[in-house]
C-alpha atoms as a PDB file:
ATOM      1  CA  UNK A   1     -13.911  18.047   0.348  1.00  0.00           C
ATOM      2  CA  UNK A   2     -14.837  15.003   2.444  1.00  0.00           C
ATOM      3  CA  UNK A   3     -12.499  11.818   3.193  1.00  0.00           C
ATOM      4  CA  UNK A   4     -14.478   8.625   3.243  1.00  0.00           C
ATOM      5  CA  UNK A   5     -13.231   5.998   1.341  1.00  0.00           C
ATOM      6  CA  UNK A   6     -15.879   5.697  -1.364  1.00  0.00           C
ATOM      7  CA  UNK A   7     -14.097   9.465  -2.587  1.00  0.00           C
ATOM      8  CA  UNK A   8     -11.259   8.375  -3.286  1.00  0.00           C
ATOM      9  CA  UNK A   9     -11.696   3.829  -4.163  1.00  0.00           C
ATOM     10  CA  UNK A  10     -14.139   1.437  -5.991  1.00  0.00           C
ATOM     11  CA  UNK A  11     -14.632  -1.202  -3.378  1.00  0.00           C
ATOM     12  CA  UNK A  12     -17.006  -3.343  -5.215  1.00  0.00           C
ATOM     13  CA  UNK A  13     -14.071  -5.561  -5.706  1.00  0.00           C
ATOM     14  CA  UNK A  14     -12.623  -5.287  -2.554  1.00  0.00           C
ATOM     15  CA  UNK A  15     -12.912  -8.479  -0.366  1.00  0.00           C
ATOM     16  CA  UNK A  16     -12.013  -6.683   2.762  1.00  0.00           C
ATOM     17  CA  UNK A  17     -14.238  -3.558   2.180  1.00  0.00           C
ATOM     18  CA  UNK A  18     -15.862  -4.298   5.388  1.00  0.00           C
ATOM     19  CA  UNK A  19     -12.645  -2.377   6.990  1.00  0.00           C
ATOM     20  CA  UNK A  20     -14.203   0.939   6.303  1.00  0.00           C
ATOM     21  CA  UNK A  21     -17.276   0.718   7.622  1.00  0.00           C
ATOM     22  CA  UNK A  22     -17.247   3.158  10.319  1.00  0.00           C
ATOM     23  CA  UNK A  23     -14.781   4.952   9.628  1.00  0.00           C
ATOM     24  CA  UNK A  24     -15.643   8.841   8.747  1.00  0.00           C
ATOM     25  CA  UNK A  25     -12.138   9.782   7.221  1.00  0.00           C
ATOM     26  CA  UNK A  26     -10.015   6.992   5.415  1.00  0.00           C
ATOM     27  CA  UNK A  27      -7.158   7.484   7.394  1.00  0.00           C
ATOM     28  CA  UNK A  28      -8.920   6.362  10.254  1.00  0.00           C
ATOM     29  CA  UNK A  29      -8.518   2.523   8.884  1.00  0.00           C
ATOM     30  CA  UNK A  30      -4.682   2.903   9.794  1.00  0.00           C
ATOM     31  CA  UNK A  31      -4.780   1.934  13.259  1.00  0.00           C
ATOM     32  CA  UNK A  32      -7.625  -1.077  12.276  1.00  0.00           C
ATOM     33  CA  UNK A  33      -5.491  -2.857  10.105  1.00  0.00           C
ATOM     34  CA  UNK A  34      -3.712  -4.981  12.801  1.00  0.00           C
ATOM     35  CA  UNK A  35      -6.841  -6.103  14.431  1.00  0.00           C
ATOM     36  CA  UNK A  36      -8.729  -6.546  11.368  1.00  0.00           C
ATOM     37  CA  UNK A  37      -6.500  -8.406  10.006  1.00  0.00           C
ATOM     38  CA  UNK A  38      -6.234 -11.145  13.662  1.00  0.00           C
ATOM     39  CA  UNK A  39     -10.056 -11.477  13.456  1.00  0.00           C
ATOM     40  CA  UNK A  40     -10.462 -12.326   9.425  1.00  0.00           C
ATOM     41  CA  UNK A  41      -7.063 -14.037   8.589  1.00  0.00           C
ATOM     42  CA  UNK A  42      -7.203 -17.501   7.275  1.00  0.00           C
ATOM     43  CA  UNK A  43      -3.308 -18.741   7.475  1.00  0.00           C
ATOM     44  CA  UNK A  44      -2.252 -21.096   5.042  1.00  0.00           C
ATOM     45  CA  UNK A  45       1.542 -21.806   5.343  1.00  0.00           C
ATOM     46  CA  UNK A  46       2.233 -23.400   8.171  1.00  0.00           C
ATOM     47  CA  UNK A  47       2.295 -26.923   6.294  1.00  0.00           C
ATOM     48  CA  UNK A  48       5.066 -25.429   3.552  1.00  0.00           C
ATOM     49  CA  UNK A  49       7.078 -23.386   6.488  1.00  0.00           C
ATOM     50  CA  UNK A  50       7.150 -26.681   8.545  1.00  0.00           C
ATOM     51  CA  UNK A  51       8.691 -24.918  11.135  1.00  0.00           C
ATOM     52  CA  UNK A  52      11.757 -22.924   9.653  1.00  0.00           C
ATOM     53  CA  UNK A  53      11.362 -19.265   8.086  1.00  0.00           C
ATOM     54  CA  UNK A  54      13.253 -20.102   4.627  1.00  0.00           C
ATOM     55  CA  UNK A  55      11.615 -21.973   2.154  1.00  0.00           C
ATOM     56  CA  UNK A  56      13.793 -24.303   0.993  1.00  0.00           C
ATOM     57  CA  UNK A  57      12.204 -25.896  -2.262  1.00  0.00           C
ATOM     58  CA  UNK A  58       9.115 -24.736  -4.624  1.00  0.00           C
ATOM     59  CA  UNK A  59       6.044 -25.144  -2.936  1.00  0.00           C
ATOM     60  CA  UNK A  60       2.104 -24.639  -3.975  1.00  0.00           C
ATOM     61  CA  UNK A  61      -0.550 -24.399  -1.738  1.00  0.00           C
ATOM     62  CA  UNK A  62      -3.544 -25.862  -2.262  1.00  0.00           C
ATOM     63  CA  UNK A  63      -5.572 -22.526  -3.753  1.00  0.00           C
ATOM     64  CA  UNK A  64      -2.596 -22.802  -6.338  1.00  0.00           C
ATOM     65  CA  UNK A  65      -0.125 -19.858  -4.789  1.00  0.00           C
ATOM     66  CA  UNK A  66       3.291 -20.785  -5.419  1.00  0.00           C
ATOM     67  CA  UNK A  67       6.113 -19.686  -3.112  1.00  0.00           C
ATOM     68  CA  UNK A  68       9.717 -20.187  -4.549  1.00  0.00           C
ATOM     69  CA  UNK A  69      12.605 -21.130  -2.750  1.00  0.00           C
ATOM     70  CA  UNK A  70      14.530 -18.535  -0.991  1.00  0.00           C
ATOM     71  CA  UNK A  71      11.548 -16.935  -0.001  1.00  0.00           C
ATOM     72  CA  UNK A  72      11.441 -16.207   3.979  1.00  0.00           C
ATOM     73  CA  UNK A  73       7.611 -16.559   5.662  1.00  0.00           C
ATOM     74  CA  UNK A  74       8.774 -15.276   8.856  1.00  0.00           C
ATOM     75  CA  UNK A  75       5.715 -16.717  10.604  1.00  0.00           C
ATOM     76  CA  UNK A  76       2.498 -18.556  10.287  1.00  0.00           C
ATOM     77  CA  UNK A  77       0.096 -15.329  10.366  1.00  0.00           C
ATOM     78  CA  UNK A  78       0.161 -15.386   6.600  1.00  0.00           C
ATOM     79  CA  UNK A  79      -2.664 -16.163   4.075  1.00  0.00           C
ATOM     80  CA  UNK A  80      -1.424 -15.980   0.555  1.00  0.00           C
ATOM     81  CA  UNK A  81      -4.732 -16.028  -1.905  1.00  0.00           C
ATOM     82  CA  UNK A  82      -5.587 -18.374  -4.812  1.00  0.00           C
ATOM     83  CA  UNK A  83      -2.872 -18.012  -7.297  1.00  0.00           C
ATOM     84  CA  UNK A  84      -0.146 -16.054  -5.750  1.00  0.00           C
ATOM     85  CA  UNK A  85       3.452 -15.534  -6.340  1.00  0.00           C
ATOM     86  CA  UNK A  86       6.250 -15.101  -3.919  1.00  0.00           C
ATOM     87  CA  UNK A  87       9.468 -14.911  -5.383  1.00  0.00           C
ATOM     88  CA  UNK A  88      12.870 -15.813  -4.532  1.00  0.00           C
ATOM     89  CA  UNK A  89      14.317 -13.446  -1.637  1.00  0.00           C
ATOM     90  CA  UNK A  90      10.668 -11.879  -0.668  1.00  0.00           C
ATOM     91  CA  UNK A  91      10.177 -11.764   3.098  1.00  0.00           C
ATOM     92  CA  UNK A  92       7.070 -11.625   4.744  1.00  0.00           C
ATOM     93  CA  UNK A  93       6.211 -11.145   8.189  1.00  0.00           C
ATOM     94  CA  UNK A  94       2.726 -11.365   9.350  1.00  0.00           C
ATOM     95  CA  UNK A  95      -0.038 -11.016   9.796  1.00  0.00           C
ATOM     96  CA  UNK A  96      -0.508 -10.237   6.006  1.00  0.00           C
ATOM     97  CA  UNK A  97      -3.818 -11.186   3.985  1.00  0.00           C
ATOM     98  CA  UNK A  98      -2.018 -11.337   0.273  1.00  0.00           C
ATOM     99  CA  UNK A  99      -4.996 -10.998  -2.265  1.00  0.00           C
ATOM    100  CA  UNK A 100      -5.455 -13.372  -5.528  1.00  0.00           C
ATOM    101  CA  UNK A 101      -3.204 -13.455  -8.324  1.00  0.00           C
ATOM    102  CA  UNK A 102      -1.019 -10.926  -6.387  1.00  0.00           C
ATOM    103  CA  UNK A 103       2.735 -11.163  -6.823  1.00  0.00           C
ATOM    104  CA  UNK A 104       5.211 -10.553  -4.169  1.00  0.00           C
ATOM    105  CA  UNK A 105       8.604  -9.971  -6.319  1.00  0.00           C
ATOM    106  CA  UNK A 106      12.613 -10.985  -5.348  1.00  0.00           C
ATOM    107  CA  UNK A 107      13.493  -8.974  -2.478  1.00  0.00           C
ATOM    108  CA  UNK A 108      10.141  -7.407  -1.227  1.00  0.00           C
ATOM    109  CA  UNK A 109       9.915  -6.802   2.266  1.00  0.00           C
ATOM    110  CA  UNK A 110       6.338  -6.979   3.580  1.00  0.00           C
ATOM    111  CA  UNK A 111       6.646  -6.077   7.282  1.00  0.00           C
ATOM    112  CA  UNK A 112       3.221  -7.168   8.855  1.00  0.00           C
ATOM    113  CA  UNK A 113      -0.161  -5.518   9.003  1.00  0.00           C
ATOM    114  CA  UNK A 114      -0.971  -5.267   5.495  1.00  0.00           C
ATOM    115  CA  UNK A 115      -3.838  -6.507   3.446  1.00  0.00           C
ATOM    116  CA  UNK A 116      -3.932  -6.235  -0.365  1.00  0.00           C
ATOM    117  CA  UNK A 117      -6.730  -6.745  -2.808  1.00  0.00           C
ATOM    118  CA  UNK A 118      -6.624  -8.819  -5.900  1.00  0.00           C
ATOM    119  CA  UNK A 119      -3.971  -7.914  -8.267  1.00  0.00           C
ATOM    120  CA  UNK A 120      -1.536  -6.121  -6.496  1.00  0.00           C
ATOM    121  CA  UNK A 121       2.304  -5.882  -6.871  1.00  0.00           C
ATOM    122  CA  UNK A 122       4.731  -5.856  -4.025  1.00  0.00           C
ATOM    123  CA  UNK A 123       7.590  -5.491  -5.973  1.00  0.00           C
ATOM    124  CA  UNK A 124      11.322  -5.574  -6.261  1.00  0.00           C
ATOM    125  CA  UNK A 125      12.832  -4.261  -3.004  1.00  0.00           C
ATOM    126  CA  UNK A 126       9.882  -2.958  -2.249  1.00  0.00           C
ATOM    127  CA  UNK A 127       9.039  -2.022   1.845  1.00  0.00           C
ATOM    128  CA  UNK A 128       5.298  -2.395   3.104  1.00  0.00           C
ATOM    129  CA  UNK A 129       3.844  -1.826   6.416  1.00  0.00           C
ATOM    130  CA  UNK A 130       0.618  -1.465   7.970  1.00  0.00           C
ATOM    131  CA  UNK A 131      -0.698  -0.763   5.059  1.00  0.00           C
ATOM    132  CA  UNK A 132      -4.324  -1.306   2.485  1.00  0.00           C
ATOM    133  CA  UNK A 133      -3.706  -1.796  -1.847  1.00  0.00           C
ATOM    134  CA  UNK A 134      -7.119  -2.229  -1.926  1.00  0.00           C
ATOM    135  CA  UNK A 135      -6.907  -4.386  -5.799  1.00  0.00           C
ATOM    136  CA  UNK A 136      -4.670  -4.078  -8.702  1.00  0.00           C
ATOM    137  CA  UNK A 137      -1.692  -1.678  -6.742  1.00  0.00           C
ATOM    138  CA  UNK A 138       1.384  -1.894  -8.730  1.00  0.00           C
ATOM    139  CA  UNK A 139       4.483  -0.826  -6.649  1.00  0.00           C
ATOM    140  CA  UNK A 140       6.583  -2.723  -8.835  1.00  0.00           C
ATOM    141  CA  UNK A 141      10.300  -1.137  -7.728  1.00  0.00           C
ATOM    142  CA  UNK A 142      12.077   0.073  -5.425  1.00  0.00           C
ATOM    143  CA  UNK A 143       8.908   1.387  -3.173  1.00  0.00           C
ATOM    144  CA  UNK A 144       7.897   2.372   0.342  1.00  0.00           C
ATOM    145  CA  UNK A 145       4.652   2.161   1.312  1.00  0.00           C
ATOM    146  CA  UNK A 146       3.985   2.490   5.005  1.00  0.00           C
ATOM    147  CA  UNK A 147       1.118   3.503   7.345  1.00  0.00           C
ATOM    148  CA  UNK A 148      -0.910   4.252   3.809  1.00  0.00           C
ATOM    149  CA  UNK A 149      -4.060   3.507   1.839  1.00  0.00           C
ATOM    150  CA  UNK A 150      -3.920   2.871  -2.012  1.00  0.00           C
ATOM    151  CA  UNK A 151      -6.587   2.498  -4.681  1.00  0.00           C
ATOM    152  CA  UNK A 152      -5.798   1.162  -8.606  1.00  0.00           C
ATOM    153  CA  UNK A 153      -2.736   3.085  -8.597  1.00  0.00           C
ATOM    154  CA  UNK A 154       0.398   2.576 -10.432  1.00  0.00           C
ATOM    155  CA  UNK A 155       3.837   3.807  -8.605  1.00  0.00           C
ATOM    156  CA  UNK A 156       6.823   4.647 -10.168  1.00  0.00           C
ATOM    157  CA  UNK A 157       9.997   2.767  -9.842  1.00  0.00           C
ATOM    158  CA  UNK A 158      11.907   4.651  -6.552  1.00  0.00           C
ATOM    159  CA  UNK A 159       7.901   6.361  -4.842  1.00  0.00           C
ATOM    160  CA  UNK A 160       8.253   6.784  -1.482  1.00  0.00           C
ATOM    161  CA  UNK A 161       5.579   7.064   0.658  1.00  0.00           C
ATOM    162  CA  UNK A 162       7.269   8.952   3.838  1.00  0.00           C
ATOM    163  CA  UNK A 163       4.892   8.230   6.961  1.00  0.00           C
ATOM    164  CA  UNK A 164       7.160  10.025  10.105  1.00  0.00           C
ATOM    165  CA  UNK A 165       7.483  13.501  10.433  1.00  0.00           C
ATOM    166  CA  UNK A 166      11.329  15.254  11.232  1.00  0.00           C
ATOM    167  CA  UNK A 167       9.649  16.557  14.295  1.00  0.00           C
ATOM    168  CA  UNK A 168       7.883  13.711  16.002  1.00  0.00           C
ATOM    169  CA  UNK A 169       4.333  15.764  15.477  1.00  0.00           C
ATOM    170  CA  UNK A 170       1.279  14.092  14.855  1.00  0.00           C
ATOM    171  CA  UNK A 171       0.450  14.726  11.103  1.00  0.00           C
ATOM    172  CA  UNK A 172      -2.177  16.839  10.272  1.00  0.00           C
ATOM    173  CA  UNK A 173      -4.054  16.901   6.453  1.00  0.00           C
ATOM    174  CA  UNK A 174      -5.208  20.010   4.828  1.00  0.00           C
ATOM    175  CA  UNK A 175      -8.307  20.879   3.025  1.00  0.00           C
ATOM    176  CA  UNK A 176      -7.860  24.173   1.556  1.00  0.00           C
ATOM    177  CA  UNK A 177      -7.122  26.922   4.253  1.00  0.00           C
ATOM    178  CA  UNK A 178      -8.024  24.287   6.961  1.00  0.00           C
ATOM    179  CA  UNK A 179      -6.060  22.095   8.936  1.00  0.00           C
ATOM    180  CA  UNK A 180      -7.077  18.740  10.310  1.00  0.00           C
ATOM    181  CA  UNK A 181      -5.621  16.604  13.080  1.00  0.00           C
ATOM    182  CA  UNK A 182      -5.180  12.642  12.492  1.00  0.00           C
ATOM    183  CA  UNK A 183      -4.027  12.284  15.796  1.00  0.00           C
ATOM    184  CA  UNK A 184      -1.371   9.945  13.766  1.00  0.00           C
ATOM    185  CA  UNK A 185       2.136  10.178  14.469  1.00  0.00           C
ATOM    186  CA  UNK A 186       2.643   7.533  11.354  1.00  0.00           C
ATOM    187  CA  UNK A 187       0.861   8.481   8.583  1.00  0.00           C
ATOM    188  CA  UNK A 188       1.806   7.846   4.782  1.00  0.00           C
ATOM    189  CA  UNK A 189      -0.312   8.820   1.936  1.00  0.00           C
ATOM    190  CA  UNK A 190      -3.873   8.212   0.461  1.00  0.00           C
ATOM    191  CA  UNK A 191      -3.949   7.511  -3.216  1.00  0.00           C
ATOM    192  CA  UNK A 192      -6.953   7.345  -4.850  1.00  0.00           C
ATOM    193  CA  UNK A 193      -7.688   5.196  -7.742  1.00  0.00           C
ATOM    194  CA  UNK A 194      -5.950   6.393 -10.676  1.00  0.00           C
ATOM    195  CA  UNK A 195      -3.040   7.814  -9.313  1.00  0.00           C
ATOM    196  CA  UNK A 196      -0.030   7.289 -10.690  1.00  0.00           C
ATOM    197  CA  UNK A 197       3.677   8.517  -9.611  1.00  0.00           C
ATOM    198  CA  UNK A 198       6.390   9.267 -11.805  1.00  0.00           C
ATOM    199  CA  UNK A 199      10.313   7.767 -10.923  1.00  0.00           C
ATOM    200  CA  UNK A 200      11.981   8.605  -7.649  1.00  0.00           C
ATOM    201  CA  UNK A 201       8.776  10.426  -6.636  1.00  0.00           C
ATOM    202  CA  UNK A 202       8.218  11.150  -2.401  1.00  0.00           C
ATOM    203  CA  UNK A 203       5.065  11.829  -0.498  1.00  0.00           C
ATOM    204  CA  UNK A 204       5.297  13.878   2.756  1.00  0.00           C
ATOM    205  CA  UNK A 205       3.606  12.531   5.310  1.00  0.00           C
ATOM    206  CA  UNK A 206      -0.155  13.160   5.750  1.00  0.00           C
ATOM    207  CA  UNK A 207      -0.524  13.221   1.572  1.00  0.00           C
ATOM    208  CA  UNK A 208      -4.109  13.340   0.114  1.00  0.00           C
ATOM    209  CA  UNK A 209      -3.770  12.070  -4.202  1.00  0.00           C
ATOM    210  CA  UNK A 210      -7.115  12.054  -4.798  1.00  0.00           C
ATOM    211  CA  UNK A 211      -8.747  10.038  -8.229  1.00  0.00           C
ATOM    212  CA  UNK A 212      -6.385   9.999 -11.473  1.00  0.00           C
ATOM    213  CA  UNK A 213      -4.059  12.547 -10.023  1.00  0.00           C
ATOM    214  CA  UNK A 214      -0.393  12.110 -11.666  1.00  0.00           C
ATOM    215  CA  UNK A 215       3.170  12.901  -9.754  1.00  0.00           C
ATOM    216  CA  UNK A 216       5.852  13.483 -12.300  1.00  0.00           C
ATOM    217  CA  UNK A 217       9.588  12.418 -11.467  1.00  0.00           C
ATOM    218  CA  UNK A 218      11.667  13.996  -8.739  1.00  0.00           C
ATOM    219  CA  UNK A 219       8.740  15.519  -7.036  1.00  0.00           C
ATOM    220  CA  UNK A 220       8.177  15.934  -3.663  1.00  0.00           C
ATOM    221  CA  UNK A 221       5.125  16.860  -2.689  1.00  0.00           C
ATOM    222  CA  UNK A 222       2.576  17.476   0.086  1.00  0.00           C
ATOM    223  CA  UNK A 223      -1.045  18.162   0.843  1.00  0.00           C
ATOM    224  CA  UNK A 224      -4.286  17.259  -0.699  1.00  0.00           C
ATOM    225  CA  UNK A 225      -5.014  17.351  -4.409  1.00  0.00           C
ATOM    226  CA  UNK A 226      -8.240  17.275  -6.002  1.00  0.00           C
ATOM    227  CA  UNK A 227      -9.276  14.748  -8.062  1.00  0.00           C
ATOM    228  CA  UNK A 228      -7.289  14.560 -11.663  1.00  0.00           C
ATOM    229  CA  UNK A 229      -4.542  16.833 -10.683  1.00  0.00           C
ATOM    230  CA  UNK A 230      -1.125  16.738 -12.438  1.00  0.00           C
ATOM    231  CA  UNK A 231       1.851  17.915 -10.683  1.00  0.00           C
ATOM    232  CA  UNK A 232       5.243  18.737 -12.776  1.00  0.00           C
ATOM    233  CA  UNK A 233       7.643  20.627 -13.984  1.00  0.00           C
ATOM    234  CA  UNK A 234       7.548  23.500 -16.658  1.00  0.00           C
ATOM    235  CA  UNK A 235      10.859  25.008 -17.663  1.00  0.00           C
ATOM    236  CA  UNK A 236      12.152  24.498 -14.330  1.00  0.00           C
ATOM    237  CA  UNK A 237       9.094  25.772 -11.863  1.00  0.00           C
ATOM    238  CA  UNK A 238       6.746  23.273 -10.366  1.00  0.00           C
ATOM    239  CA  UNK A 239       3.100  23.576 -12.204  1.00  0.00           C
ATOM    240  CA  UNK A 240      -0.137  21.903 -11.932  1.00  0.00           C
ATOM    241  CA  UNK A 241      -2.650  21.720 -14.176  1.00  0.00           C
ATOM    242  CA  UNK A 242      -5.820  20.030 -14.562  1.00  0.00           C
ATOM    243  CA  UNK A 243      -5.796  15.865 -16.025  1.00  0.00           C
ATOM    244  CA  UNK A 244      -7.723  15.722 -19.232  1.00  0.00           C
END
């Protein structure tokens, strides 16, 4: 199995596909994200912040994104696309590229380093951080999301994406019998287009989801699964079995 990016997303629609370039493994985009983000950024709301954090009254930018009162913008490394929503209670803290027609729901907390593609939802108390939703990511409740790369995916309310190990190691990914060092000692999960996760669903670190695999609820789950894999329960045992 290989790990470039083009496995496991459609990037055609991806303004920021320029990210993976070099990179040989996708994971290897983690540590970029920061930097990427400092030399492409275009802020925007340093007018509406005026100075203070809280937004105080409906405002909308220029490109039409609309940012409700009781929203905090914790800085002015922030570019929120044409025809964005931030909600009521949101905080963000940049720098954060926020993708058209994305919505950032009440009480999401988008901790810096993260870039989304079009589409995307940040949802209700909802936790992202250094992080890539590279266009129509729905993590509409209750997710976290950190130090992770995700395609068209759809998580269930409660998904967490655990990124730090018990044991302080650097995370290491599997494919098949052999192991393979990220040199990470934050690393999520990858979820490839498709995915979708099932209620209250976790993610050790280091997970692989490759295309249209499905988590049902209460799993927790780790490794790398090949493309259209669905992971449940039968009578009580965990079984997989092959997405039609």
């Amino acid at each position: 199995m290989t790990f470039k990016a083009e496995d496991f997303f459609d990037l055609s629609g991806f303004p920021h596909r320029e990210i993976f370039k070099d990179v040989e493994t996708v994971w290897e985009v983690l540590p970029l994200i920061g930097d990427y983000i400092k030399k492409h950024i275009k802020p925007n709301v340093s007018a509406i912040r005026n100075g203070g954090d809280l937004i105080t009254e409906k405002k909308v930018l220029e490109n039409g994104a609309v940012v409700h009162a009781g929203a905090l913008l914790m800085d002015d490394n922030i570019e929120l696309g044409p025809g964005v929503v931030v909600e009521p209670g949101a905080m963000i803290t940049g720098p954060v590229i926020i993708g058209e027609k994305s919505e950032v729901r009440q009480g999401a907390y988008i901790r810096g380093k993260v870039i989304t593609g079009p589409g995307c939802v940040i949802g209700h108390t909802t936790e992202i951080k250094n992080a890539i939703m590279t266009g129509q990511s729905k993590a509409g409740h209750f997710a976290y999301i950190g130090d992770s790369v995700l395609g068209k995916v759809n998580l269930g309310a409660g998904t967490k994406l655990a990124n730090f190990k018990l044991t302080e190691d650097i995370i290491n990914v599997r494919d098949g019998v052999e192991k393979i060092s990220t040199g990470l000692r934050k690393f999520g999960a990858i979820l490839g287009d498709g995915v979708s996760t099932g209620c209250n669903s976790v993610t050790m670190p280091g997970t692989i989801l490759s295309k249209n695999c499905m988590v049902y609820p209460n799993f927790t789950i780790r490794g790398t699964w090949e493309n259209g894999t669905i992971i449940k329960w039968n009578m009580g045992t965990p079984y997989v079995e092959e997405r039609k």
